[in-house]
Protein backbone atom coordinates (compact mmCIF):
# COMPACT_ATOMS: atom_id res chain seq x y z
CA UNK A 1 0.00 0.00 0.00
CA UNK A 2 1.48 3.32 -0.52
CA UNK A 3 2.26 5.68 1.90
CA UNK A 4 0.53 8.93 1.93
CA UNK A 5 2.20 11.67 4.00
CA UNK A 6 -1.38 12.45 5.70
CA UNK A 7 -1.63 8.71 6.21
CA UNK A 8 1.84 8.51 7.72
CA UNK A 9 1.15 11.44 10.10
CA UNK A 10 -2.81 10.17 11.73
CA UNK A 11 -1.17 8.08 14.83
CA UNK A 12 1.00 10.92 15.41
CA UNK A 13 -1.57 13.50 15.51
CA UNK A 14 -4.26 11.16 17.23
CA UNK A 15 -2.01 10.16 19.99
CA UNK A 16 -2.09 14.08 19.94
CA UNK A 17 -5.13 15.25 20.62
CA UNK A 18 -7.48 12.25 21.76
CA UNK A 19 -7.34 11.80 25.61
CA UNK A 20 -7.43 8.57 27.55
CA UNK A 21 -11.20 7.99 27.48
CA UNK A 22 -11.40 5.99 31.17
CA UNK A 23 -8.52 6.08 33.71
CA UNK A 24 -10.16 2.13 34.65
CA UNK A 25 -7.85 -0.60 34.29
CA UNK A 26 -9.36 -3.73 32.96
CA UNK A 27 -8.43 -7.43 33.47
CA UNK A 28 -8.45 -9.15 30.67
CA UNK A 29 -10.44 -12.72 31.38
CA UNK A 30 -11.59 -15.53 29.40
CA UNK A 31 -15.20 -15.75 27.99
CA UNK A 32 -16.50 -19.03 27.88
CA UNK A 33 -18.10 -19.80 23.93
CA UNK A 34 -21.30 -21.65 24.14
CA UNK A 35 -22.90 -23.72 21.09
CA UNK A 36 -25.14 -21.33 19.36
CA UNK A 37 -28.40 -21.98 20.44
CA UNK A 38 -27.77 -22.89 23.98
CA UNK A 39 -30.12 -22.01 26.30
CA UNK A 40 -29.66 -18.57 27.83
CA UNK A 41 -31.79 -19.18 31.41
CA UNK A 42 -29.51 -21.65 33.12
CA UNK A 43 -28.86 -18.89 36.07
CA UNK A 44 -31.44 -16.65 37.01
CA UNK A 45 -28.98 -14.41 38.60
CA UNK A 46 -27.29 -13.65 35.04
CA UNK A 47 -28.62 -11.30 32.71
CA UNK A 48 -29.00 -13.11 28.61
CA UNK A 49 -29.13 -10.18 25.64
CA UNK A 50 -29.77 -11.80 22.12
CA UNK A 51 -29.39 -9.74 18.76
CA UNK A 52 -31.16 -11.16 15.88
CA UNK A 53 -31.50 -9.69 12.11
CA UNK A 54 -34.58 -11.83 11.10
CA UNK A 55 -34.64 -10.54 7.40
CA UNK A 56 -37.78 -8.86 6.42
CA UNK A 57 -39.65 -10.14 3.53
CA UNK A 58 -40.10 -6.90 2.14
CA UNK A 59 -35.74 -7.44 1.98
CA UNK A 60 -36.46 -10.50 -0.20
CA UNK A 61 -35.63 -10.60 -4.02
CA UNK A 62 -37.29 -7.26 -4.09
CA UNK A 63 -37.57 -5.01 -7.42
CA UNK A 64 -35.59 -1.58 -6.68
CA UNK A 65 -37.89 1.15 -8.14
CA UNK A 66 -34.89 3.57 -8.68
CA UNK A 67 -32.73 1.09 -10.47
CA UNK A 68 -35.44 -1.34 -11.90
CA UNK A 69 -33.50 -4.67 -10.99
CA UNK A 70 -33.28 -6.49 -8.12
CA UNK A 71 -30.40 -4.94 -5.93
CA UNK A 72 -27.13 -8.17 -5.49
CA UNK A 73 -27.18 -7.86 -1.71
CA UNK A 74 -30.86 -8.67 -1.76
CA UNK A 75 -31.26 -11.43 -4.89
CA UNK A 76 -29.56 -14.58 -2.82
CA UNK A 77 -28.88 -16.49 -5.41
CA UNK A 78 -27.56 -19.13 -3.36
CA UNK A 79 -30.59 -19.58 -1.36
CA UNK A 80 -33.72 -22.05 -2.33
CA UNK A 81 -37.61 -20.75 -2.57
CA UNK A 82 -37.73 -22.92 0.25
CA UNK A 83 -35.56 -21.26 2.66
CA UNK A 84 -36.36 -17.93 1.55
CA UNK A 85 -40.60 -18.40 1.98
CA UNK A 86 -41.68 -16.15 4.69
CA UNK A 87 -44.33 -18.58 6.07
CA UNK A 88 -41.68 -21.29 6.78
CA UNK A 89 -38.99 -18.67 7.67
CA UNK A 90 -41.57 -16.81 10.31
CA UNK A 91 -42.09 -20.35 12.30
CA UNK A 92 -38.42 -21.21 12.53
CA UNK A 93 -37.60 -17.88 13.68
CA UNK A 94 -40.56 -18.01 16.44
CA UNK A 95 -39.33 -21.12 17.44
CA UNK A 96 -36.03 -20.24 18.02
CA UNK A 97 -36.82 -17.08 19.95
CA UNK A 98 -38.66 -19.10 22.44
CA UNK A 99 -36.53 -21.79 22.94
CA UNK A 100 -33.41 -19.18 23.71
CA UNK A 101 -35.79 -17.31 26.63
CA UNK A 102 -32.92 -14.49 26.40
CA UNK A 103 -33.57 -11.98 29.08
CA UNK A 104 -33.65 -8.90 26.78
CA UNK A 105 -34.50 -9.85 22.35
CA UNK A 106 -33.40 -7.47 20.00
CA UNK A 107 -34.73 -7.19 17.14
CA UNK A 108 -34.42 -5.90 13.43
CA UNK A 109 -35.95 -6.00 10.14
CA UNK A 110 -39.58 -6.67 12.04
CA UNK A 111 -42.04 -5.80 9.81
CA UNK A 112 -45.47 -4.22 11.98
CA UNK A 113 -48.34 -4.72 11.99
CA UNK A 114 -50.35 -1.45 11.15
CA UNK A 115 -54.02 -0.59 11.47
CA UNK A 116 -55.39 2.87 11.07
CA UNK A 117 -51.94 4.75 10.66
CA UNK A 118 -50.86 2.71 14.24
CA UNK A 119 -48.40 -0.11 14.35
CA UNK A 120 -47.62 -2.31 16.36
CA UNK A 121 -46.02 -5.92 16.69
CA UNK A 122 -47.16 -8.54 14.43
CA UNK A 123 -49.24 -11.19 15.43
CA UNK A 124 -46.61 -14.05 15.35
CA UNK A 125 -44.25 -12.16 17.18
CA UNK A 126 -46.56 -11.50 20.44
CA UNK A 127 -44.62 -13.44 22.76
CA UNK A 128 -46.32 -14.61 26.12
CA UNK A 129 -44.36 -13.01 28.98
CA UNK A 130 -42.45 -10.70 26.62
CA UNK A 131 -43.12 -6.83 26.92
CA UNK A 132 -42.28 -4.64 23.60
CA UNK A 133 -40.54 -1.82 22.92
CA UNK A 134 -41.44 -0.08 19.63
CA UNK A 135 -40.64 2.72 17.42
CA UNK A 136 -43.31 5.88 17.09
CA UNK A 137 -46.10 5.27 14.60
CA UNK A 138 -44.78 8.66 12.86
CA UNK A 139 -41.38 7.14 12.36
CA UNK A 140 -42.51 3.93 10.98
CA UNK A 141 -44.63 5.99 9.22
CA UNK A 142 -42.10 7.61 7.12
CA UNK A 143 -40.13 4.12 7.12
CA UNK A 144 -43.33 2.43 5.23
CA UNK A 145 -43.82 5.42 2.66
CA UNK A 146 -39.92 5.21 2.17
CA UNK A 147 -40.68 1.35 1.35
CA UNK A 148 -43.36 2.46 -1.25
CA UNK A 149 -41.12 4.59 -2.71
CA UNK A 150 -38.09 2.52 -3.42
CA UNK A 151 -39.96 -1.46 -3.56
CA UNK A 152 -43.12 -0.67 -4.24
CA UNK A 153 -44.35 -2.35 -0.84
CA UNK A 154 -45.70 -0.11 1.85
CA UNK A 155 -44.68 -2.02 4.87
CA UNK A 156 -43.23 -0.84 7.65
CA UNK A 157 -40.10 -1.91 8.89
CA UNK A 158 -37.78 -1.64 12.03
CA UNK A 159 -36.22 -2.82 15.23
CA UNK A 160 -38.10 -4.00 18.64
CA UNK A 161 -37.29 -4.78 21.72
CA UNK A 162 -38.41 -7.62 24.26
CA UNK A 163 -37.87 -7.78 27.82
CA UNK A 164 -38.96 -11.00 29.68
CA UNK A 165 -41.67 -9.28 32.58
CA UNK A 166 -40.72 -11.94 35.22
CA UNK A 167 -36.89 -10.59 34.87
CA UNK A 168 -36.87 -6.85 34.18
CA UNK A 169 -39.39 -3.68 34.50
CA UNK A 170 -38.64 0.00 33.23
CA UNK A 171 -37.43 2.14 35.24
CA UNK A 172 -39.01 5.38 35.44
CA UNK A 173 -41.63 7.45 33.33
CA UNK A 174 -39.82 6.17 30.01
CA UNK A 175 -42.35 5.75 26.63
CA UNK A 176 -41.73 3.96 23.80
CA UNK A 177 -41.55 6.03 20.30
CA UNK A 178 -38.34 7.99 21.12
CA UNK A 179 -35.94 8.29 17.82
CA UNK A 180 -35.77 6.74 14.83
CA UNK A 181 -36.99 3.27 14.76
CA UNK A 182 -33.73 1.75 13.60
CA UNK A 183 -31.08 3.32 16.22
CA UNK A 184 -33.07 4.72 19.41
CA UNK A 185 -35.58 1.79 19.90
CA UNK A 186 -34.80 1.69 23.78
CA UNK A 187 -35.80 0.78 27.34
CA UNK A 188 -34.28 1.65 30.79
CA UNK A 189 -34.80 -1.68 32.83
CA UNK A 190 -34.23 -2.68 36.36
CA UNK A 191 -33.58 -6.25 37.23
CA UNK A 192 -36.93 -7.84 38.80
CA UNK A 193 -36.72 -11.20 41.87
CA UNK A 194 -33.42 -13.27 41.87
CA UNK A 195 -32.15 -10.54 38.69
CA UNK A 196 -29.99 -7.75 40.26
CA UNK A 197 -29.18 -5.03 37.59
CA UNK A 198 -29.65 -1.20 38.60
CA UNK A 199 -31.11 1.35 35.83
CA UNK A 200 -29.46 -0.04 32.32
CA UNK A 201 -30.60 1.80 28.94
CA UNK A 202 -30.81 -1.13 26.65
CA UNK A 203 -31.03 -0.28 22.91
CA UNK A 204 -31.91 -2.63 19.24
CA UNK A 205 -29.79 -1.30 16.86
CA UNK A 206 -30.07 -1.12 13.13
CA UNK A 207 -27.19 1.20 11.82
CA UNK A 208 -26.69 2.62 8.29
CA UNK A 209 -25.23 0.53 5.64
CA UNK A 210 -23.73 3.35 3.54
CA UNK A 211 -22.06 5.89 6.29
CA UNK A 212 -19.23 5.49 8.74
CA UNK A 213 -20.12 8.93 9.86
CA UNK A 214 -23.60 7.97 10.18
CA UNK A 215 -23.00 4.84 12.33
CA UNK A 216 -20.62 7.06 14.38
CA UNK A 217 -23.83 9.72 15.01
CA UNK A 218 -26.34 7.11 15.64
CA UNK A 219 -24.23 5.48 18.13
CA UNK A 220 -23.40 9.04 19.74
CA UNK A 221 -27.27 8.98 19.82
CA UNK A 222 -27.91 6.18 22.17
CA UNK A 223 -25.09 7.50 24.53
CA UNK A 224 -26.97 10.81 24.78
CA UNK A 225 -30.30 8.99 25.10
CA UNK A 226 -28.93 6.79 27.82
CA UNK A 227 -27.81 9.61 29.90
CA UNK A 228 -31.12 11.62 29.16
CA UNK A 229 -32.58 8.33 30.69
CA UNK A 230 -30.54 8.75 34.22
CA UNK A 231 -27.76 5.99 33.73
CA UNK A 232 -24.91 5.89 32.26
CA UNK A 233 -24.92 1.79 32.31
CA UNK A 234 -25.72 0.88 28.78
CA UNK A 235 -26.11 -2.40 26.88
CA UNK A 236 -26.43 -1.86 22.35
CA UNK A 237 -27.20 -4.41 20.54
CA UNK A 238 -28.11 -5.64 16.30
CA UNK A 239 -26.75 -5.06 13.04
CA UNK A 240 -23.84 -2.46 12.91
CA UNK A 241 -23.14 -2.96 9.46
CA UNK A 242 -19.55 -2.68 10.68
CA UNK A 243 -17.14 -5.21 11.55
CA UNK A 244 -15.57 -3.05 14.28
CA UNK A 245 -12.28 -3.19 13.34
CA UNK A 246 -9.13 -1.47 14.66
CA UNK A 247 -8.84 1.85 12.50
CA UNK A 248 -13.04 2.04 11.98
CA UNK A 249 -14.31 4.83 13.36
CA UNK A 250 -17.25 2.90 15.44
CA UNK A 251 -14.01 0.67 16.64
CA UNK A 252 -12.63 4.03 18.28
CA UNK A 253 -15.82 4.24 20.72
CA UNK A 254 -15.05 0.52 22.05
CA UNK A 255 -11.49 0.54 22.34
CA UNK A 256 -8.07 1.96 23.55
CA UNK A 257 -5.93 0.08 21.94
CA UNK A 258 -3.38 1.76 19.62
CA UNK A 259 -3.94 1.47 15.41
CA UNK A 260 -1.47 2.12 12.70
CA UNK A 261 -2.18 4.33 9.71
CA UNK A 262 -2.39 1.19 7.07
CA UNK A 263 -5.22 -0.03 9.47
CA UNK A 264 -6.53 3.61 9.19
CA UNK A 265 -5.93 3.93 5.55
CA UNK A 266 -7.66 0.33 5.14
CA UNK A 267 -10.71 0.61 6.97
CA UNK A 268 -11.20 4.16 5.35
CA UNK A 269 -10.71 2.55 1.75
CA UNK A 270 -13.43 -0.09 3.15
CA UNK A 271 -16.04 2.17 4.23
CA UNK A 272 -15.74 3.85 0.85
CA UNK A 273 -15.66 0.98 -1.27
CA UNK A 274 -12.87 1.56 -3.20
CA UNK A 275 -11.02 -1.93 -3.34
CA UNK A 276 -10.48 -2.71 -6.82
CA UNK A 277 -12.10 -6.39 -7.23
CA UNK A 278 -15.97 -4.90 -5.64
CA UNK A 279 -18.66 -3.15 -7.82
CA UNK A 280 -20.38 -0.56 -5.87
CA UNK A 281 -24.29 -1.56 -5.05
CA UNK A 282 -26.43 0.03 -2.74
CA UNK A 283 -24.87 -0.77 0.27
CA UNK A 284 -21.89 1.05 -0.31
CA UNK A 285 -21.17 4.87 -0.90
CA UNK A 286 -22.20 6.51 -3.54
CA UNK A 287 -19.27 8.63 -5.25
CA UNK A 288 -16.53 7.33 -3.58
CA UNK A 289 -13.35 7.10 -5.62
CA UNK A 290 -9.94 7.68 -4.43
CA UNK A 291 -6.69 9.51 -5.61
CA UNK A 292 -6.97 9.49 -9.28
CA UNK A 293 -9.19 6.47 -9.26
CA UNK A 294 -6.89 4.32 -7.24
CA UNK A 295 -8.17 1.47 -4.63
CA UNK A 296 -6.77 4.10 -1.76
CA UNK A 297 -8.38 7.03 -0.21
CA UNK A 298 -6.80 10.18 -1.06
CA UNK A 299 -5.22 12.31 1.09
CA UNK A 300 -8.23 14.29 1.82
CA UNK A 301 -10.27 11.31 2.41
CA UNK A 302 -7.77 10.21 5.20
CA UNK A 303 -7.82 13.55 6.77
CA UNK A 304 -11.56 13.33 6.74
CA UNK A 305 -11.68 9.71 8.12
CA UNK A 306 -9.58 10.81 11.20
CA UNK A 307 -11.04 13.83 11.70
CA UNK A 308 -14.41 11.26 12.14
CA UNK A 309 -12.32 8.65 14.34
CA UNK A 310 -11.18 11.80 16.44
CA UNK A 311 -14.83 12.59 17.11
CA UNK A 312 -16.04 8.89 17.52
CA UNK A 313 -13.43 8.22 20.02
CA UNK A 314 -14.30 11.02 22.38
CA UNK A 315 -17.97 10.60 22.33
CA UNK A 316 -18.08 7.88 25.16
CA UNK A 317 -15.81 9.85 27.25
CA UNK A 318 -17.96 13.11 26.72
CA UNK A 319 -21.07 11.21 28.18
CA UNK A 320 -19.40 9.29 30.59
CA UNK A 321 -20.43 5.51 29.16
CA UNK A 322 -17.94 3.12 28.49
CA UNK A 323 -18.49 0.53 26.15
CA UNK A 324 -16.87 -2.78 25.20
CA UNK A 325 -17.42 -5.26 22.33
CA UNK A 326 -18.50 -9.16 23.51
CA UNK A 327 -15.94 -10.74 20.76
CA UNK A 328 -18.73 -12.30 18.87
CA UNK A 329 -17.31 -13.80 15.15
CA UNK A 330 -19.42 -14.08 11.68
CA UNK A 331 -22.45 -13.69 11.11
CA UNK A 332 -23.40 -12.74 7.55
CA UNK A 333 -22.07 -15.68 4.69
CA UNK A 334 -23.13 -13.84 1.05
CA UNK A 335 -21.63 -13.40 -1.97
CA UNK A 336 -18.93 -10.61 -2.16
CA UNK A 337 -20.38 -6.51 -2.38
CA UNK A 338 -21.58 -6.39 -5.69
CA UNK A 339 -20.77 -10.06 -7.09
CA UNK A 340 -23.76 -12.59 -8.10
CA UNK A 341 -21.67 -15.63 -7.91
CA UNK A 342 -19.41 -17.18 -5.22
CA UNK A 343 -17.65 -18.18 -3.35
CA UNK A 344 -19.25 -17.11 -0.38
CA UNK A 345 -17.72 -14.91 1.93
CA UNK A 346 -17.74 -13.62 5.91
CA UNK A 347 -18.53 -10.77 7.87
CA UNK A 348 -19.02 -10.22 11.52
CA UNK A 349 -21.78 -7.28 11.10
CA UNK A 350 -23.99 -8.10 14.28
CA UNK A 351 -22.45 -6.80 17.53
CA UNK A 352 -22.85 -6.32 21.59
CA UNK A 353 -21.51 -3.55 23.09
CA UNK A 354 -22.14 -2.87 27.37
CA UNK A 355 -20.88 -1.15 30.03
CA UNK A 356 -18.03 -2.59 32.33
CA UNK A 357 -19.08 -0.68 35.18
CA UNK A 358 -22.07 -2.55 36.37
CA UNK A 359 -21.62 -6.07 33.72
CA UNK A 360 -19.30 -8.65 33.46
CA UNK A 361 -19.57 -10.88 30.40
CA UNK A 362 -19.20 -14.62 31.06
CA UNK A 363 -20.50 -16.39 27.98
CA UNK A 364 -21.02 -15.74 24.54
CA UNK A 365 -22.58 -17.95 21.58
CA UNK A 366 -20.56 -19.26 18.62
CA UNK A 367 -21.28 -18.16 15.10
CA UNK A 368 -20.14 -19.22 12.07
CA UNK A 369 -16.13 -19.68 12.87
CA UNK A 370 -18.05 -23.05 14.40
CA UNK A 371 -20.18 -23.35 11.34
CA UNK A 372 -18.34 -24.30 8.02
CA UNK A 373 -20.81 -25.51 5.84
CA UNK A 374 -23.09 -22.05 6.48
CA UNK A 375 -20.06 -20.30 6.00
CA UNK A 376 -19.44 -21.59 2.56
CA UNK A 377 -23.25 -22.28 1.42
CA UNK A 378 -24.51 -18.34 2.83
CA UNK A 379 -27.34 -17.61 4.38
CA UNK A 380 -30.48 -17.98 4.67
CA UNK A 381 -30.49 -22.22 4.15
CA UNK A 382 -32.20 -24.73 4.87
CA UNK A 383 -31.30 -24.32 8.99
CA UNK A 384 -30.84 -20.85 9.64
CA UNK A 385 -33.82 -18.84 8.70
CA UNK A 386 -32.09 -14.84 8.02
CA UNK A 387 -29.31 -13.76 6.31
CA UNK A 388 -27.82 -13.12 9.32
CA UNK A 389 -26.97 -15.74 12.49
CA UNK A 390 -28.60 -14.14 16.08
CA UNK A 391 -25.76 -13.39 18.90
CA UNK A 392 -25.84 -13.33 22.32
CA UNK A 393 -24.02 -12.74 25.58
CA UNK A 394 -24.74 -13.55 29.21
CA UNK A 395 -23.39 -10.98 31.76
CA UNK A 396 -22.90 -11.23 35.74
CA UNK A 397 -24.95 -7.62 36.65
CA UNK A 398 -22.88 -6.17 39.68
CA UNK A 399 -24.84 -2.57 41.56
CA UNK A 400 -23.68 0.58 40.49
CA UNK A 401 -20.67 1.19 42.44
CA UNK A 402 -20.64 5.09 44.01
CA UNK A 403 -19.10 6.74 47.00
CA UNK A 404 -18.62 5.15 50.50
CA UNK A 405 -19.43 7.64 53.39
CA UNK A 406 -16.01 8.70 54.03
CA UNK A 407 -15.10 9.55 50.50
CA UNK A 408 -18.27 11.43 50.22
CA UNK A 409 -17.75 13.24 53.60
CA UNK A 410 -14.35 14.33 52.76
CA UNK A 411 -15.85 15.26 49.18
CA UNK A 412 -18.57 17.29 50.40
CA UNK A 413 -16.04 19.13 52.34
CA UNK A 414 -13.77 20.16 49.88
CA UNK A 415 -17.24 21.48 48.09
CA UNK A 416 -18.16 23.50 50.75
CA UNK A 417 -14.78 25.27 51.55
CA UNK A 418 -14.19 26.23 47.62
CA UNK A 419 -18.53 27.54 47.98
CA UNK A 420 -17.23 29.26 51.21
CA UNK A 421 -14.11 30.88 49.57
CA UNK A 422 -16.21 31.73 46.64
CA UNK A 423 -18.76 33.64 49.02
CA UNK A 424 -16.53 35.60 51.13
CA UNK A 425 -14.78 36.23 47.93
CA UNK A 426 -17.92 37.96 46.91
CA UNK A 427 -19.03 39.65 49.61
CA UNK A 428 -15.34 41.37 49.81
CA UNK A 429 -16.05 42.87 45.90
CA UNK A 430 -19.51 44.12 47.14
CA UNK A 431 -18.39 45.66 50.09
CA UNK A 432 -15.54 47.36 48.01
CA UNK A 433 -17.88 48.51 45.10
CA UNK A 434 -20.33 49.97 47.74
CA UNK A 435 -17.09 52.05 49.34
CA UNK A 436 -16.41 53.08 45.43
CA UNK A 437 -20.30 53.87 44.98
CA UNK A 438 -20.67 57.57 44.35
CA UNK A 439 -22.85 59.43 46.54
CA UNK A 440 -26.51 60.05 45.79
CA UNK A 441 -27.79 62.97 45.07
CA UNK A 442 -29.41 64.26 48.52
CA UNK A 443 -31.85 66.68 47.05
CA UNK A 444 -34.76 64.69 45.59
CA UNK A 445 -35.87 67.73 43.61
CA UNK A 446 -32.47 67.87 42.44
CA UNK A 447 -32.16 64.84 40.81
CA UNK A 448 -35.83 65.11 38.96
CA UNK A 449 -34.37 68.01 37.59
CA UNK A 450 -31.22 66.63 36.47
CA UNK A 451 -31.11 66.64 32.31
CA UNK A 452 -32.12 63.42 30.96
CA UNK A 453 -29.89 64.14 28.17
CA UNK A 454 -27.10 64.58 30.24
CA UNK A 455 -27.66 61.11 31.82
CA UNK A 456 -25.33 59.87 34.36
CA UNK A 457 -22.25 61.78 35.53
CA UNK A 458 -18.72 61.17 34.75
CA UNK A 459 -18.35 59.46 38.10
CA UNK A 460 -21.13 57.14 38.04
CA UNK A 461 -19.94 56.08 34.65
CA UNK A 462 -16.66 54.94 35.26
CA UNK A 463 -17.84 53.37 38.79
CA UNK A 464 -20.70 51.19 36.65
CA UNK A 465 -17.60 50.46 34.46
CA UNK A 466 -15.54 49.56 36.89
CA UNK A 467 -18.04 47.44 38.80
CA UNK A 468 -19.02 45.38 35.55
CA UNK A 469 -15.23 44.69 35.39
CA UNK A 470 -14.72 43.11 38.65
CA UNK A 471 -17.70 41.28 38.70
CA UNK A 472 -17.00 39.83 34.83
CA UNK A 473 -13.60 38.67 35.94
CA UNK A 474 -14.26 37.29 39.57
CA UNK A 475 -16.96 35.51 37.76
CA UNK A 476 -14.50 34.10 35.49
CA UNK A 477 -12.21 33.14 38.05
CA UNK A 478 -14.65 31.13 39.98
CA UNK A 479 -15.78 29.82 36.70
CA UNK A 480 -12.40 28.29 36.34
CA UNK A 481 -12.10 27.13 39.43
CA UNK A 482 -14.80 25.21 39.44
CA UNK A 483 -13.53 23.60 36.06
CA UNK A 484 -10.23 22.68 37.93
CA UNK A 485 -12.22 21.58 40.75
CA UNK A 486 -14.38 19.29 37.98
CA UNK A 487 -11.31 17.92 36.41
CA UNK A 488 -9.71 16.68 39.48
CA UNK A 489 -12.74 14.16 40.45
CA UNK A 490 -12.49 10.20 39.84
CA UNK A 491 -15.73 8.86 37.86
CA UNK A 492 -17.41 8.38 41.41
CA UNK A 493 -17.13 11.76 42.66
CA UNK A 494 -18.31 12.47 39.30
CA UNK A 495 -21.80 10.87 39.49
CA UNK A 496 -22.13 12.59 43.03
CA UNK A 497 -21.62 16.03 41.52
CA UNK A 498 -24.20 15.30 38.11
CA UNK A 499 -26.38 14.36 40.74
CA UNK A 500 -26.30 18.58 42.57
CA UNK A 501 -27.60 19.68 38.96
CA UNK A 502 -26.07 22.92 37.07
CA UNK A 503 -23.63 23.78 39.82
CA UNK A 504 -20.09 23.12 37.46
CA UNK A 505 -21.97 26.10 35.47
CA UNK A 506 -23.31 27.83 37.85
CA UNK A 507 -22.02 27.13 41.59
CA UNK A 508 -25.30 26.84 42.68
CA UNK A 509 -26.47 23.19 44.11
């Protein structure tokens, strides 16, 4: 690959300017690998999530308006009429999703039910102890008429999420059609009986197939959505339409570990489509060509790609919410981007991230790096149902971990001696401006007669002046103050402060 002199310079200038997002240590441990398919309910005292693409129908063979053909990513040529027949397809997929009895389901490519511009699950998918979370009706509204548009089928499609009732409850005043159905389809749950997990914003995840920088802002979404929500443990799960590897911009929100500028250079070239041996189809982006029509980006397009990985790696630390990746492998087996014959090929596009702080991640399922023969023959087939294998990950919930009384004791006290400096500090500049303050005028009839053109003396001019002065820069100074005071606090003493409101702004609690 050759060697740009923007691409040579992007671990320099990251290592630069992107800080250490958590000052946590983690031990690395070994995750167990269970059979896919293994039941997710053996302990009641661990918390199952299960991610699962089920393939629309609408998705199936259909006839792009814009293009009049049927789109390669959708045609599955390998696949039968048999496995691709929605009927049979629906009751292996129901089937499946009760014999798992994962704690939290979620879901993409469901296709609701609608009656009288309302939709809601469909009929086959109303699970008994299962409650939904769903997109708005005017979301899935725009979803269906997007549908008409492009296939000719007004259906509309998007992710849900189930919780199991006997295992989890929401937490809070929360409502269901918040954000677009395909990224913010969401649910704050607490753990119910022998389940103990405090306040976790779970989201179902369907991220753009095109856009790197619109994966990054729909993941920046659900981090602002969880913290609008109260908590800042989080748990996304579906279809990132990424493989999450090191140089990818969503990688940079899931990891610290260093990258080189060939991984930048390839994963930029990826997301842009520009190897060589692909045709472009509607998955990938539209326009992209690199320097002089070569298979690498350009310079430009590498300053633009870390200027992106910049942003995506900060976004966790700006909210607070770190995330890691359960190493799931595979789960898409299709024919190459663009190609209608094989061999089939790999991806790992379907993805768990969650929140050390309150999870620890004991198992996850296999996929198809235990699979061969779905691996070579794609999917759907005759045994897996979607184009896409389900994962899932079972997680030991721990409480939210916050101040002891000591540590909050001695925390409260350095508080209140920077408020008390602050107010003495204050009431010193009034009782010097009120020593400055010119006299008033003692004659009453004096000052009604004063010019109102002539307005305020010379005097009270320059002591109005002078007073705006000193209180703009002792505001300042306690303004930075309290920023030093901010930056000095561990994560802990950081959720006691959110908790007092504005006061880092203000100094008022």
């Amino acid at each position: 690959m050759r060697r740009s002199r923007t691409g040579a310079l992007l671990l320099a200038v990251c290592a630069q300017r992107l800080p250490l997002l958590f000052s946590g240590r983690h031990i690395r441990m070994d995750v167990a690998s269970l059979p896919r398919g293994a039941p997710l309910d053996a302990n009641p005292k661990h918390l199952s999530v299960l991610s699962y693409n089920i393939l629309a129908p609408a998705f199936v063979r259909p006839l792009d308006l814009r293009t009049g053909e049927i789109q390669p990513f959708a045609a599955f040529q390998w696949a039968s009429e048999e496995d691709l027949d929605w009927e049979q397809r629906k009751v292996k997929i129901l089937e499946q999703i009760r014999a798992w009895r994962a704690d939290v389901v979620c879901l993409q490519e469901v296709e609701f039910k609608e009656e009288s511009g309302s939709f809601s699950l469909p009929d086959w998918l109303e699970l008994e102890g299962y409650s939904a979370c769903l997109p708005g009706d005017k979301y899935l509204t725009l979803i269906a008429e997007r549908n008409e548009r492009v296939l000719a089928n007004k259906v509309a499609t998007g992710c849900a999420l189930l919780f199991r009732t006997a295992r989890l409850a929401r937490s809070g005043t929360e409502t269901d059609g918040s954000g677009d159905p395909n990224t913010l389809v969401s649910a704050c749950l607490v753990g119910v009986g022998d389940l103990t997990l405090d306040p976790t914003a779970f989201f179902a995840v369907h991220l753009d197939a095109q856009s790197e920088e619109k994966r990054v802002e729909q993941l920046k979404k659900c981090l602002d959505r969880a913290r609008a929500l109260g908590t800042r443990n989080a748990v996304l799960a579906g279809d990132m339409n990424t493989e999450c590897l090191p140089g990818s911009c969503v990688q940079a929100m899931i990891s610290r570990e260093p990258v080189t500028q060939e991984q930048m250079a390839r994963e930029c070239a990826s997301a842009l489509r520009l190897k060589g041996d692909e045709e472009e189809d509607s998955e990938g982006a539209v326009g992209a060509k690199g320097a002089e029509g070569s298979s690498e980006p350009s310079e430009e397009q590498l300053e633009q790609w870390r200027v992106l990985w910049d942003k995506a790696a900060v976004a966790p630390r700006e909210q607070r919410i770190e995330l890691l990746r359960v190493p799931t492998g595979p789960t898409r087996s299709s024919y190459e981007h663009g190609k209608t014959e094989g061999p089939c090929v790999t991806w790992s596009l379907d993805h768990v991230f969650y929140s050390p702080r309150t999870l620890r991640l004991l198992s996850k399922w296999t996929a198809l790096e235990a699979d061969p023969d779905s691996a070579a023959s794609g999917l759907p087939n005759a045994q897996n149902p979607s184009d896409h294998l389900p994962v899932a990950a079972i997680f030991e919930a721990s409480p939210t971990p916050c101040l002891d009384a000591a540590a909050r004791q001695q925390l409260e006290q350095r508080l209140g001696d920077l408020e008390l400096r602050h107010s003495s500090q204050l009431a010193e500049l009034e009782a010097a401006l009120k020593e400055m303050e010119p006299k008033a005028e003692a004659d009453e009839v004096a000052a009604k007669a004063k010019s109102k053109k002539k307005g305020d003396s010379p005097e009270v001019i320059a002591f109005k002046q002078e007073k705006r002065r000193r209180s703009k820069e002792l505001k300042a100074k306690h303004q930075a103050e309290r920023e030093e005071f901010w930056s000095g606090l561990s994560e802990l003493e950081l959720d006691f402060m959110e908790a007092l409101g504005n006061w880092r702004e203000t100094g008022v609690r």
